[in-house]
C-alpha atoms as a PDB file:
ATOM      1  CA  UNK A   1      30.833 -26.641  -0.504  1.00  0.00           C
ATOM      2  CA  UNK A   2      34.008 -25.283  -0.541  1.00  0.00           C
ATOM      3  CA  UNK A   3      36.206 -26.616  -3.511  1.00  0.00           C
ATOM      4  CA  UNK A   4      39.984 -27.051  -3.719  1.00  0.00           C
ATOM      5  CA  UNK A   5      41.935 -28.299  -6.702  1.00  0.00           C
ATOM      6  CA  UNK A   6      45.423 -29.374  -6.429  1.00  0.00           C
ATOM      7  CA  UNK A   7      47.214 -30.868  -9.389  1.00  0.00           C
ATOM      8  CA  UNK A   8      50.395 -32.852  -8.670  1.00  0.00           C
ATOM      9  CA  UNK A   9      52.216 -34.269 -11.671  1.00  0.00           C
ATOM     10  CA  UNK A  10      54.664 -37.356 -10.795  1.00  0.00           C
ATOM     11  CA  UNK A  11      57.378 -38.240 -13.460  1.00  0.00           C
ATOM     12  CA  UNK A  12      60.336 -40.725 -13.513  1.00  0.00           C
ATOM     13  CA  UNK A  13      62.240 -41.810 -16.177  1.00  0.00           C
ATOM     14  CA  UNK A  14      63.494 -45.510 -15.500  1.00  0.00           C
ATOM     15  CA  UNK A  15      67.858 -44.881 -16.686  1.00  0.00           C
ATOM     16  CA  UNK A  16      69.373 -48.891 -17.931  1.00  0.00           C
ATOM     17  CA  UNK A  17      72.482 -48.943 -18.202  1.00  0.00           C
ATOM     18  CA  UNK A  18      74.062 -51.550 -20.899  1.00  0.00           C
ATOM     19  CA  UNK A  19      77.299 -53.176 -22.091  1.00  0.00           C
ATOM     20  CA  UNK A  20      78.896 -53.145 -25.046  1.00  0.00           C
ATOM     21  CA  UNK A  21      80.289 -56.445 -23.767  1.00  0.00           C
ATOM     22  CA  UNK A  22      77.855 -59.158 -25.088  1.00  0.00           C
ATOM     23  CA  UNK A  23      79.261 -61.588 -22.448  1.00  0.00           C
ATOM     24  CA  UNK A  24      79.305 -58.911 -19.684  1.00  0.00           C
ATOM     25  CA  UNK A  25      76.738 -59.541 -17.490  1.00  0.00           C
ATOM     26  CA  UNK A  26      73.952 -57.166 -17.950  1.00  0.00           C
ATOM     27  CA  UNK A  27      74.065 -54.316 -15.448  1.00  0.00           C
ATOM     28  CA  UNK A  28      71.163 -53.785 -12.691  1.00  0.00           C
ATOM     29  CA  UNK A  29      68.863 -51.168 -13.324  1.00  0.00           C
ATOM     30  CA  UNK A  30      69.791 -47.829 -11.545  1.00  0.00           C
ATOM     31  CA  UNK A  31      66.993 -45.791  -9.905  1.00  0.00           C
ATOM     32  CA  UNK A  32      66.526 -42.372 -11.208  1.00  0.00           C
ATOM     33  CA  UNK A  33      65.558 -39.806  -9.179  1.00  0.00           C
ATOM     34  CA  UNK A  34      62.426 -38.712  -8.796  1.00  0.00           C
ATOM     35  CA  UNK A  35      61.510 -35.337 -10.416  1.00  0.00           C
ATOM     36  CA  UNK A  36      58.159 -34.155  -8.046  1.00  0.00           C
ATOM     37  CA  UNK A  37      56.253 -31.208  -9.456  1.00  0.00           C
ATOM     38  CA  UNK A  38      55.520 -27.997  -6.477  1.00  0.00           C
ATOM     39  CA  UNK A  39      52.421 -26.199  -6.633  1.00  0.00           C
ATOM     40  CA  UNK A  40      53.568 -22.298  -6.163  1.00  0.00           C
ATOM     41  CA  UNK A  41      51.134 -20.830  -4.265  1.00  0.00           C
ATOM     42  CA  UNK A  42      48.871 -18.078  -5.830  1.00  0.00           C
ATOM     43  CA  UNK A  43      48.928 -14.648  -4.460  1.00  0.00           C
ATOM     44  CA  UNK A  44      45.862 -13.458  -2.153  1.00  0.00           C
ATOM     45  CA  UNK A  45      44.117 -11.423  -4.702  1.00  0.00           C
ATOM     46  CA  UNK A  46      43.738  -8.104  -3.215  1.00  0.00           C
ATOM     47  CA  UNK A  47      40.853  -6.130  -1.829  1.00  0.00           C
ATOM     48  CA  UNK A  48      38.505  -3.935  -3.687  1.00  0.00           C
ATOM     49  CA  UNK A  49      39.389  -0.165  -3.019  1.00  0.00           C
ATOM     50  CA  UNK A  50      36.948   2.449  -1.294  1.00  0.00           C
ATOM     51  CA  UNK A  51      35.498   5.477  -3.591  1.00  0.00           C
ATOM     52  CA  UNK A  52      35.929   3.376  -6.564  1.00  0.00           C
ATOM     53  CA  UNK A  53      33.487   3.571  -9.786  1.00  0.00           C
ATOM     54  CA  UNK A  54      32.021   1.040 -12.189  1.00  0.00           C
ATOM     55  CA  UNK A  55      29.453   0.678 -14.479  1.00  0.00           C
ATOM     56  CA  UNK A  56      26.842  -2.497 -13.004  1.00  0.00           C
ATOM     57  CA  UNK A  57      23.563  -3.227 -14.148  1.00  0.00           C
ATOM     58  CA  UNK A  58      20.357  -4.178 -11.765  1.00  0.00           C
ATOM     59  CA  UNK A  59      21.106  -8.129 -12.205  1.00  0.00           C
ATOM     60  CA  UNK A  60      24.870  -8.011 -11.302  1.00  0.00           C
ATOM     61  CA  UNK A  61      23.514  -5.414  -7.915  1.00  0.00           C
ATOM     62  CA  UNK A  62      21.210  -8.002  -6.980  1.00  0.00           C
ATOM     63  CA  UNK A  63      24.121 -10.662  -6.709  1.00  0.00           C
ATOM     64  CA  UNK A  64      26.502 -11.884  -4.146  1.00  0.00           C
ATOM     65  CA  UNK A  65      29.344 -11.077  -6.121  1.00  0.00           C
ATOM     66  CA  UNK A  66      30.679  -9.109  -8.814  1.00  0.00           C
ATOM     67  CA  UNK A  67      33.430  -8.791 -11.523  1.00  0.00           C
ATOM     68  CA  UNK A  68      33.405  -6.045 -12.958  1.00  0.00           C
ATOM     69  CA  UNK A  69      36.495  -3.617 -13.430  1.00  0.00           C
ATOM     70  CA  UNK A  70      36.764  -0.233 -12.303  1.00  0.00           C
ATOM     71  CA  UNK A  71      36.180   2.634 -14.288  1.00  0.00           C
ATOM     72  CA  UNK A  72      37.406   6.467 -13.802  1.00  0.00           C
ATOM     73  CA  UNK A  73      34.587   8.324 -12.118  1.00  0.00           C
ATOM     74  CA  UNK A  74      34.697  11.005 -14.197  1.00  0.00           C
ATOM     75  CA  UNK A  75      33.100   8.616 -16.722  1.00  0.00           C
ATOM     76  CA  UNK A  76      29.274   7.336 -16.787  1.00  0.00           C
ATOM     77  CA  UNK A  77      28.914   4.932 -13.675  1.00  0.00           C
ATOM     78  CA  UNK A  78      25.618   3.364 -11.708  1.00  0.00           C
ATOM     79  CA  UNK A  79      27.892   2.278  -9.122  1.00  0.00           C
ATOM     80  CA  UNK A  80      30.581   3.653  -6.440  1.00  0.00           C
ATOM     81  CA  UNK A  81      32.231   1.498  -3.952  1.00  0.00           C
ATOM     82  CA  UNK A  82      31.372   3.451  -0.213  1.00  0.00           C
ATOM     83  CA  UNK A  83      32.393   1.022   1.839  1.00  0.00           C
ATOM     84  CA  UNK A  84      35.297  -1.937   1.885  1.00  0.00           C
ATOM     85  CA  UNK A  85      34.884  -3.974   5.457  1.00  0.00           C
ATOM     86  CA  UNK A  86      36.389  -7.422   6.577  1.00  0.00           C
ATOM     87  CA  UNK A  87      34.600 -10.523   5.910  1.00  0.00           C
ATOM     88  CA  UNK A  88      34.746 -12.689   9.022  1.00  0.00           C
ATOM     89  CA  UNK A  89      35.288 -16.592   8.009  1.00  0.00           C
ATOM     90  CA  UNK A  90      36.455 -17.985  11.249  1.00  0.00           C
ATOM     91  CA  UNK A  91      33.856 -18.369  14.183  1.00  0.00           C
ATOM     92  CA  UNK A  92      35.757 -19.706  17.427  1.00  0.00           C
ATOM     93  CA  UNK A  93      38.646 -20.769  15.605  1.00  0.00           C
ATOM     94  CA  UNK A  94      36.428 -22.510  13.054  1.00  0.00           C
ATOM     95  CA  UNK A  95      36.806 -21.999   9.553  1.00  0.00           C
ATOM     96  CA  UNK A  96      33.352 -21.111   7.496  1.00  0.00           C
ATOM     97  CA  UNK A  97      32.949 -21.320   3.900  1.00  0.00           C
ATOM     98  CA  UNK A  98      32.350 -18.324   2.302  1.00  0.00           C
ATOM     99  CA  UNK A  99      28.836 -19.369   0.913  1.00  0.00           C
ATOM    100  CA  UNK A 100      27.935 -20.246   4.938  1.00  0.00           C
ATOM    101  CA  UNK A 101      24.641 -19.375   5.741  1.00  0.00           C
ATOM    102  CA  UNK A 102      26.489 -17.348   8.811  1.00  0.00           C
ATOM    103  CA  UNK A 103      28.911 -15.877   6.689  1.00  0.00           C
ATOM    104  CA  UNK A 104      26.608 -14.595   3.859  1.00  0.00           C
ATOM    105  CA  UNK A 105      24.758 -12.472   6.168  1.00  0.00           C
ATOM    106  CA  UNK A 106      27.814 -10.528   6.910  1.00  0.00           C
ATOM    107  CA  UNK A 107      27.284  -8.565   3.484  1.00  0.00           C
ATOM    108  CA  UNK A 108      23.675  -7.295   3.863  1.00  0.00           C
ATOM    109  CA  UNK A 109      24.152  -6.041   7.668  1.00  0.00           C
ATOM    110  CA  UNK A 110      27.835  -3.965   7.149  1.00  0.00           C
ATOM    111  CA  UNK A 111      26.451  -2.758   3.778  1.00  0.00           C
ATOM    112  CA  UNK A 112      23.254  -1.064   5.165  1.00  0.00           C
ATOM    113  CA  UNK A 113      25.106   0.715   7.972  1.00  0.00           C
ATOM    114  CA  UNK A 114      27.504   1.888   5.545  1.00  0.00           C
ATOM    115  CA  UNK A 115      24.394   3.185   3.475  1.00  0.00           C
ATOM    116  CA  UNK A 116      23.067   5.034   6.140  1.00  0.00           C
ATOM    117  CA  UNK A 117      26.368   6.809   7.392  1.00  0.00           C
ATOM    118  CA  UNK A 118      27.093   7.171   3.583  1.00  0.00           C
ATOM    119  CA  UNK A 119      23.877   9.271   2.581  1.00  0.00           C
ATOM    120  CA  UNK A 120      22.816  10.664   5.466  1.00  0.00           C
ATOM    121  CA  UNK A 121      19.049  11.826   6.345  1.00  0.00           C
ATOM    122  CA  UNK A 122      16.892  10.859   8.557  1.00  0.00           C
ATOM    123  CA  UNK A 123      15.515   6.439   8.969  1.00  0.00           C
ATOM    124  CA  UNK A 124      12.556   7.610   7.158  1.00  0.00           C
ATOM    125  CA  UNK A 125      14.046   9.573   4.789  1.00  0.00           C
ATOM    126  CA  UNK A 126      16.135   6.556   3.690  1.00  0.00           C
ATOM    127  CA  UNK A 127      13.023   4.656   3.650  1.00  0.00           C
ATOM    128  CA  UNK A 128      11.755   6.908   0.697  1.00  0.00           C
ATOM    129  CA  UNK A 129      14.630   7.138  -1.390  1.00  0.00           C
ATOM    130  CA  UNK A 130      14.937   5.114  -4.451  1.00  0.00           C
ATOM    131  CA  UNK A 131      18.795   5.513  -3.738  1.00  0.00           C
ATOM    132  CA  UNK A 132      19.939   1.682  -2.295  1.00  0.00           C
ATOM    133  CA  UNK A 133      23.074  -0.384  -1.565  1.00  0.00           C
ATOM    134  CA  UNK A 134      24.672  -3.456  -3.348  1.00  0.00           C
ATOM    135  CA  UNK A 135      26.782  -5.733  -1.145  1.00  0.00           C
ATOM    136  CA  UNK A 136      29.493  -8.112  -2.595  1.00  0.00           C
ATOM    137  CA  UNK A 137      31.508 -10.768  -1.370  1.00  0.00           C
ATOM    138  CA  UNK A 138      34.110 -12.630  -3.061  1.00  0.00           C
ATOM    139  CA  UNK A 139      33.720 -16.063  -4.639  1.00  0.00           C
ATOM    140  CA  UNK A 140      34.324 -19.450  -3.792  1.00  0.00           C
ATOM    141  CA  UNK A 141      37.206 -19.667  -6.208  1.00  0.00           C
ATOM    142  CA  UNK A 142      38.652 -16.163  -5.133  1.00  0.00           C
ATOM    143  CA  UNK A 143      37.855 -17.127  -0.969  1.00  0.00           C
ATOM    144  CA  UNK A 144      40.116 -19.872  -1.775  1.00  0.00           C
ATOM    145  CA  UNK A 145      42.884 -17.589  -3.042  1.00  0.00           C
ATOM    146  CA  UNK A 146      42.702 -15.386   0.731  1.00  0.00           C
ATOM    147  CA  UNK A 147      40.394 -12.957  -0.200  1.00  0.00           C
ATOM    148  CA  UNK A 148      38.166 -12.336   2.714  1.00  0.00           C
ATOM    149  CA  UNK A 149      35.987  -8.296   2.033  1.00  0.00           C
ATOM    150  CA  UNK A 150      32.852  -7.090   1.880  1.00  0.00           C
ATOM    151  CA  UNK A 151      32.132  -4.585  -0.714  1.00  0.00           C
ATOM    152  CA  UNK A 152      29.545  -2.102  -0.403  1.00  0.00           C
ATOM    153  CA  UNK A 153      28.485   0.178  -3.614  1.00  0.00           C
ATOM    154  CA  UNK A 154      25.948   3.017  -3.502  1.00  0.00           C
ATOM    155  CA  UNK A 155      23.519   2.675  -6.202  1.00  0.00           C
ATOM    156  CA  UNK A 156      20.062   4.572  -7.331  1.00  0.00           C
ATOM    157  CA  UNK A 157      17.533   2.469  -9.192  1.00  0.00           C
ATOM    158  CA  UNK A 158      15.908   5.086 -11.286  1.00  0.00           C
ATOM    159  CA  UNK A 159      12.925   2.686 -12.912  1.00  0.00           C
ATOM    160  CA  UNK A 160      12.342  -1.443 -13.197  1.00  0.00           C
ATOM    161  CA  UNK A 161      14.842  -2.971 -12.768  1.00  0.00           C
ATOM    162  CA  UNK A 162      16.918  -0.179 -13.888  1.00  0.00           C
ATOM    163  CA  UNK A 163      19.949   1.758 -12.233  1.00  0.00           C
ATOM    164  CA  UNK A 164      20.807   5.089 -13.477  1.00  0.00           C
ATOM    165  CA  UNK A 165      24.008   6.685 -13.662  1.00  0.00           C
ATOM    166  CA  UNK A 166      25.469   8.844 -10.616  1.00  0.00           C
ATOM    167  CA  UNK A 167      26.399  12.147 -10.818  1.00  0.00           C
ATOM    168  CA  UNK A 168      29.167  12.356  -8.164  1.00  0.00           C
ATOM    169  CA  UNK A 169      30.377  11.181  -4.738  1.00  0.00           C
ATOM    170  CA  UNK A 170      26.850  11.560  -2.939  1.00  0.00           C
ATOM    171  CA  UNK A 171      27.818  11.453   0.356  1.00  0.00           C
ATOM    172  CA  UNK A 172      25.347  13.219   2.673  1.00  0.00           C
ATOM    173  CA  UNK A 173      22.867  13.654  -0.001  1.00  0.00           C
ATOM    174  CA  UNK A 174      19.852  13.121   2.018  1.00  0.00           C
ATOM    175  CA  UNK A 175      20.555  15.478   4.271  1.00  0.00           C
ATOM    176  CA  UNK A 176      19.357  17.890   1.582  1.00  0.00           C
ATOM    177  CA  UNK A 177      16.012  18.811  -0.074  1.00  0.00           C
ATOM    178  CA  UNK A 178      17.690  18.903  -3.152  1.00  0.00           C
ATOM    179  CA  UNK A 179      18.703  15.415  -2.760  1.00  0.00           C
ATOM    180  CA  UNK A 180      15.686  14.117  -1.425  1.00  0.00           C
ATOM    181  CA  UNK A 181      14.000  15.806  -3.976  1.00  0.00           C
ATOM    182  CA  UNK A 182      15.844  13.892  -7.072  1.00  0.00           C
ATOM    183  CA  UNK A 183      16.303  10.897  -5.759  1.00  0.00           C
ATOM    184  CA  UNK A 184      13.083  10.309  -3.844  1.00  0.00           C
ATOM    185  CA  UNK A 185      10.490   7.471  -4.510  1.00  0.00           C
ATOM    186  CA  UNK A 186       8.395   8.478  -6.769  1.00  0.00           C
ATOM    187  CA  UNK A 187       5.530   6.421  -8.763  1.00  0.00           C
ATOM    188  CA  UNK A 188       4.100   6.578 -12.775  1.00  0.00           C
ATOM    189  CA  UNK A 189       0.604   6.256 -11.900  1.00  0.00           C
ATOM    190  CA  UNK A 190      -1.707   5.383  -8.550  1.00  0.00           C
ATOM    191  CA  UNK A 191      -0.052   2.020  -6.496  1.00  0.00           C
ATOM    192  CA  UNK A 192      -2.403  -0.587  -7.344  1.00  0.00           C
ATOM    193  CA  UNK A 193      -3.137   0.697 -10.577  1.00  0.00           C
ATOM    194  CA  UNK A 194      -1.608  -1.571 -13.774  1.00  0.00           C
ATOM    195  CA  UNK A 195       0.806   1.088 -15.091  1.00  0.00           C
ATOM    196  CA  UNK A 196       1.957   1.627 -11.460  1.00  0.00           C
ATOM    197  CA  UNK A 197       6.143   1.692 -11.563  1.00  0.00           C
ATOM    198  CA  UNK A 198       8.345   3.048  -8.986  1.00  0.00           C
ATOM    199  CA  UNK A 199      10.616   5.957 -10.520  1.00  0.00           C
ATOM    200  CA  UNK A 200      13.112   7.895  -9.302  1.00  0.00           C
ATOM    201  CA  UNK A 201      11.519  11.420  -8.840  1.00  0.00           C
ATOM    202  CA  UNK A 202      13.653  13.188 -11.172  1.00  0.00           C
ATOM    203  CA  UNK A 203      11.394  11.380 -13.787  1.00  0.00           C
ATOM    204  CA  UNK A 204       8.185  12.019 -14.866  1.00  0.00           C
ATOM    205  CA  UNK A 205       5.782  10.702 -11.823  1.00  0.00           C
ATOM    206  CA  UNK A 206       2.339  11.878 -10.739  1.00  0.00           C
ATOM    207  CA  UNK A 207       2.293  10.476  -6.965  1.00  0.00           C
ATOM    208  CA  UNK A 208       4.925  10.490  -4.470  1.00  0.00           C
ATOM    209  CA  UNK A 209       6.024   8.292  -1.542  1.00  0.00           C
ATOM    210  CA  UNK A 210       5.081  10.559   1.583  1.00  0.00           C
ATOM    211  CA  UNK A 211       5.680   8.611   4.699  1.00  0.00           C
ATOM    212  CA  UNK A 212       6.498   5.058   5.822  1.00  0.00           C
ATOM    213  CA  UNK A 213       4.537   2.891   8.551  1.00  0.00           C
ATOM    214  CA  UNK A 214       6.007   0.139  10.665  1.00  0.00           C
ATOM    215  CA  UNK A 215       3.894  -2.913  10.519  1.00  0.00           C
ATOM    216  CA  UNK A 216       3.892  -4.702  13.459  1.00  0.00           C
ATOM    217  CA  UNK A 217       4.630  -8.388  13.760  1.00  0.00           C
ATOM    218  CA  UNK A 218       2.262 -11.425  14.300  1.00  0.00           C
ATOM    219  CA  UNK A 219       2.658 -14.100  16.857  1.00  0.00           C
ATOM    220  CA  UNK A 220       6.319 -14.806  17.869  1.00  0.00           C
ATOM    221  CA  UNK A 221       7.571 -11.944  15.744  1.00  0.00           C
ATOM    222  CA  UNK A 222       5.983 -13.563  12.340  1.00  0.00           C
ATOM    223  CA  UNK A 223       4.483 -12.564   9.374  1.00  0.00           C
ATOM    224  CA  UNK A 224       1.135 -10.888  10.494  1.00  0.00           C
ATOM    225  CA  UNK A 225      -1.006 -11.367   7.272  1.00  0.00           C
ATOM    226  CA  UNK A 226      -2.257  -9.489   4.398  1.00  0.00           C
ATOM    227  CA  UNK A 227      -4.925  -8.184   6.576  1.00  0.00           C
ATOM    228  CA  UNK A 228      -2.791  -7.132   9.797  1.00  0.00           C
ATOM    229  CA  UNK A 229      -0.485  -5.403   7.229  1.00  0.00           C
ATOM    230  CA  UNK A 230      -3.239  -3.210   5.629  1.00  0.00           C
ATOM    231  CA  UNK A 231      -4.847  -2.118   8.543  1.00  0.00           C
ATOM    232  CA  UNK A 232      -1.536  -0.500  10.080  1.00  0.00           C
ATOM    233  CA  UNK A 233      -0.983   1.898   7.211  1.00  0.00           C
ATOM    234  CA  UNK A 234      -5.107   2.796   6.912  1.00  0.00           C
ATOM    235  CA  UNK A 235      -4.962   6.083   9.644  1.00  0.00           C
ATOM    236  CA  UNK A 236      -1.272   6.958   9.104  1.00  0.00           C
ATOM    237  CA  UNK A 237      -1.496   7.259   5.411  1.00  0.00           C
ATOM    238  CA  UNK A 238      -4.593   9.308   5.556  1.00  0.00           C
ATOM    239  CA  UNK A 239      -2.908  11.278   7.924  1.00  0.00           C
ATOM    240  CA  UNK A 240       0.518  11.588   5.619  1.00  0.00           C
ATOM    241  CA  UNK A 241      -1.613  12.446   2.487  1.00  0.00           C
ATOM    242  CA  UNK A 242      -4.060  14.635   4.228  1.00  0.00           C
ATOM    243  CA  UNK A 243      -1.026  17.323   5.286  1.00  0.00           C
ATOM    244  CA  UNK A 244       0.729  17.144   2.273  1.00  0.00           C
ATOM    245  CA  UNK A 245      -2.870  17.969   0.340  1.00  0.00           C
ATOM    246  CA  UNK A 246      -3.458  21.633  -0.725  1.00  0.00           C
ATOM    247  CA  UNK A 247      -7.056  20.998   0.205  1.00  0.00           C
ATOM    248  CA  UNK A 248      -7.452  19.115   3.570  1.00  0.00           C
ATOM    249  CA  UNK A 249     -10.624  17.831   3.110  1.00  0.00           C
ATOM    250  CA  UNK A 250     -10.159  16.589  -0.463  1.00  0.00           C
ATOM    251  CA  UNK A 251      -7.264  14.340  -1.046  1.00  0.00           C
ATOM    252  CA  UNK A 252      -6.348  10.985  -2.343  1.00  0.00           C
ATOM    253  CA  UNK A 253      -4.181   8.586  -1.099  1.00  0.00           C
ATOM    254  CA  UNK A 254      -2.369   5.143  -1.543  1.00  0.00           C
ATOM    255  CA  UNK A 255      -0.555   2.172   0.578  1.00  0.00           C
ATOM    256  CA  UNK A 256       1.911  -0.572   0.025  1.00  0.00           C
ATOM    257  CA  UNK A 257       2.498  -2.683   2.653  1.00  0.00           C
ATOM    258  CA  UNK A 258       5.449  -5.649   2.835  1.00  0.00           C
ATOM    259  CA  UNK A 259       4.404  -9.277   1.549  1.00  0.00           C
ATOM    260  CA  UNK A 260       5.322 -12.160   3.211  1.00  0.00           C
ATOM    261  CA  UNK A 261       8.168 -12.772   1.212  1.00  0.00           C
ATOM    262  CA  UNK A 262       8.911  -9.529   1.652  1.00  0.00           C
ATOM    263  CA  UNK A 263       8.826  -9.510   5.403  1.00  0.00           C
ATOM    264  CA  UNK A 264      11.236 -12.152   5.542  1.00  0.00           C
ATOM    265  CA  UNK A 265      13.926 -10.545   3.457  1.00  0.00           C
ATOM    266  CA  UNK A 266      13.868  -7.850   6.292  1.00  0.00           C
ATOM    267  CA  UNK A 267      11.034  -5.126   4.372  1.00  0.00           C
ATOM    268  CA  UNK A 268       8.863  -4.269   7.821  1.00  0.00           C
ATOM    269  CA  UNK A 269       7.382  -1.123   6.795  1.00  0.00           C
ATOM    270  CA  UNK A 270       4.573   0.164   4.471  1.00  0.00           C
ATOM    271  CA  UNK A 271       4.956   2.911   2.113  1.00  0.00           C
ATOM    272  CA  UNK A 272       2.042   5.542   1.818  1.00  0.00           C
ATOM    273  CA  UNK A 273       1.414   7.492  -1.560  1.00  0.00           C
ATOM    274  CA  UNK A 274      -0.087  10.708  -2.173  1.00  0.00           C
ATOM    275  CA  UNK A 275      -0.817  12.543  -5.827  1.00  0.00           C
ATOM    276  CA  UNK A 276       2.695  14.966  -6.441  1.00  0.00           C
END
């Protein structure tokens, strides 16, 4: 709920005015004026800037908004603002709060287009990147000063819950093997296995996302299952680990396929795995 405070502070000072004559009669009261206290209005705090650096950590990405000051990119940062866009609070002349449920989708769906026009590559090379995208909007308290953005930054979660530091502007950097090579999805052991982690492939890894699988919906565009789900990445992941094999007719591979919870934050693909 959106929450306004307005303080207004009221004062009068009652003035009696009195003889020195004891028999005089005594005077009437006079009103005094009344002294009312005007709330200046705060400046509209202003927007974030594009192509700007700071230094986040995974918790504050995963957020809805963020705090944190700038810092000169020439310094350490896990974080570079790619995209500033208009948040839309108004719907048919109707003012939204900025923690709508209409309005807080705004973030997620400007954010991943700028991603994708930001790095470059190809859907599925996006798919297997560990590089992602943070979207911000502001707060309550600063919605209710005028601001009204969306701020996109370009991170690249190099482990667990874990972002690691950028080493320049980025843009376009899928459309390169080089860049696809460092910052591709890359895993510490077999998915499934316990010491499984998703790494960033410029760490040590021993398998390596190879190819991503849309998983058809259920009934009325639903979750289909756990068993629906694992059946559509069966043939294609073969097939993905099979070619990238230096012996075609012995090769390992490995699936990961969306959960339900999963599904419904917007994951519809699988990931296959094959030994790097």
């Amino acid at each position: 709920m959106r929450r306004r405070l307005l303080i207004a502070a009221l004062l009068a000072l009652p003035l009696i005015a009195c003889s020195d004559d004891g028999d005089a009669d005594r005077a009437e009261p006079t009103p005094s004026p009344t002294a009312t206290a005007t709330r200046t209005p705060e400046r509209p705090l202003p927007a974030p800037e594009p192509d700007t650096c700071h230094r986040i950590d995974y918790a504050t990405a995963v957020q809805p908004t963020a705090d944190e000051a700038t810092v000169p990119c020439r310094r350490a940062h896990t974080a570079r603002t790619i995209e500033v866009a208009p948040l839309r609070t108004t719907v048919a002349g109707h003012f939204l709060a900025v923690d709508a449920a209409r309005v807080r989708r705004q973030p997620a769906q400007a954010c991943a287009a700028a991603f994708d026009a930001y790095v470059g590559g190809s859907p599925e090379q996006r798919r297997l990147t560990m590089l992602s995208v943070a979207s911000f909007s502001p707060s309550v308290e600063e919605s209710d000063r005028g601001a009204s953005w969306i701020r996109c930054d370009l991170v690249a979660v190099v482990g667990p819950e874990q972002l690691g530091n950028l080493p320049g502007p980025l843009r376009g950097v899928l459309d390169s093997e080089e860049g696809r090579d460092r910052f591709g999805m890359c895993g510490t052991a077999k998915p499934g296995a316990p010491d499984f982690s998703r790494v960033a492939c410029s760490r040590p890894h021993s398998w390596r996302a190879v190819a991503s699988v849309d998983v058809p919906p259920g009934p009325k565009g639903r979750w289909p299952g756990r068993a629906a789900a694992q059946r559509a990445g069966q043939e294609p992941c073969a097939e993905a680990a099979r070619g990238s094999a230096t012996d075609a007719l012995s090769y390992e591979w490995g699936y990961e396929w969306p959960d339900r919870e999963q599904w419904r934050a917007g994951r519809r693909h699988g990931i296959c795995w094959a030994p790097a």
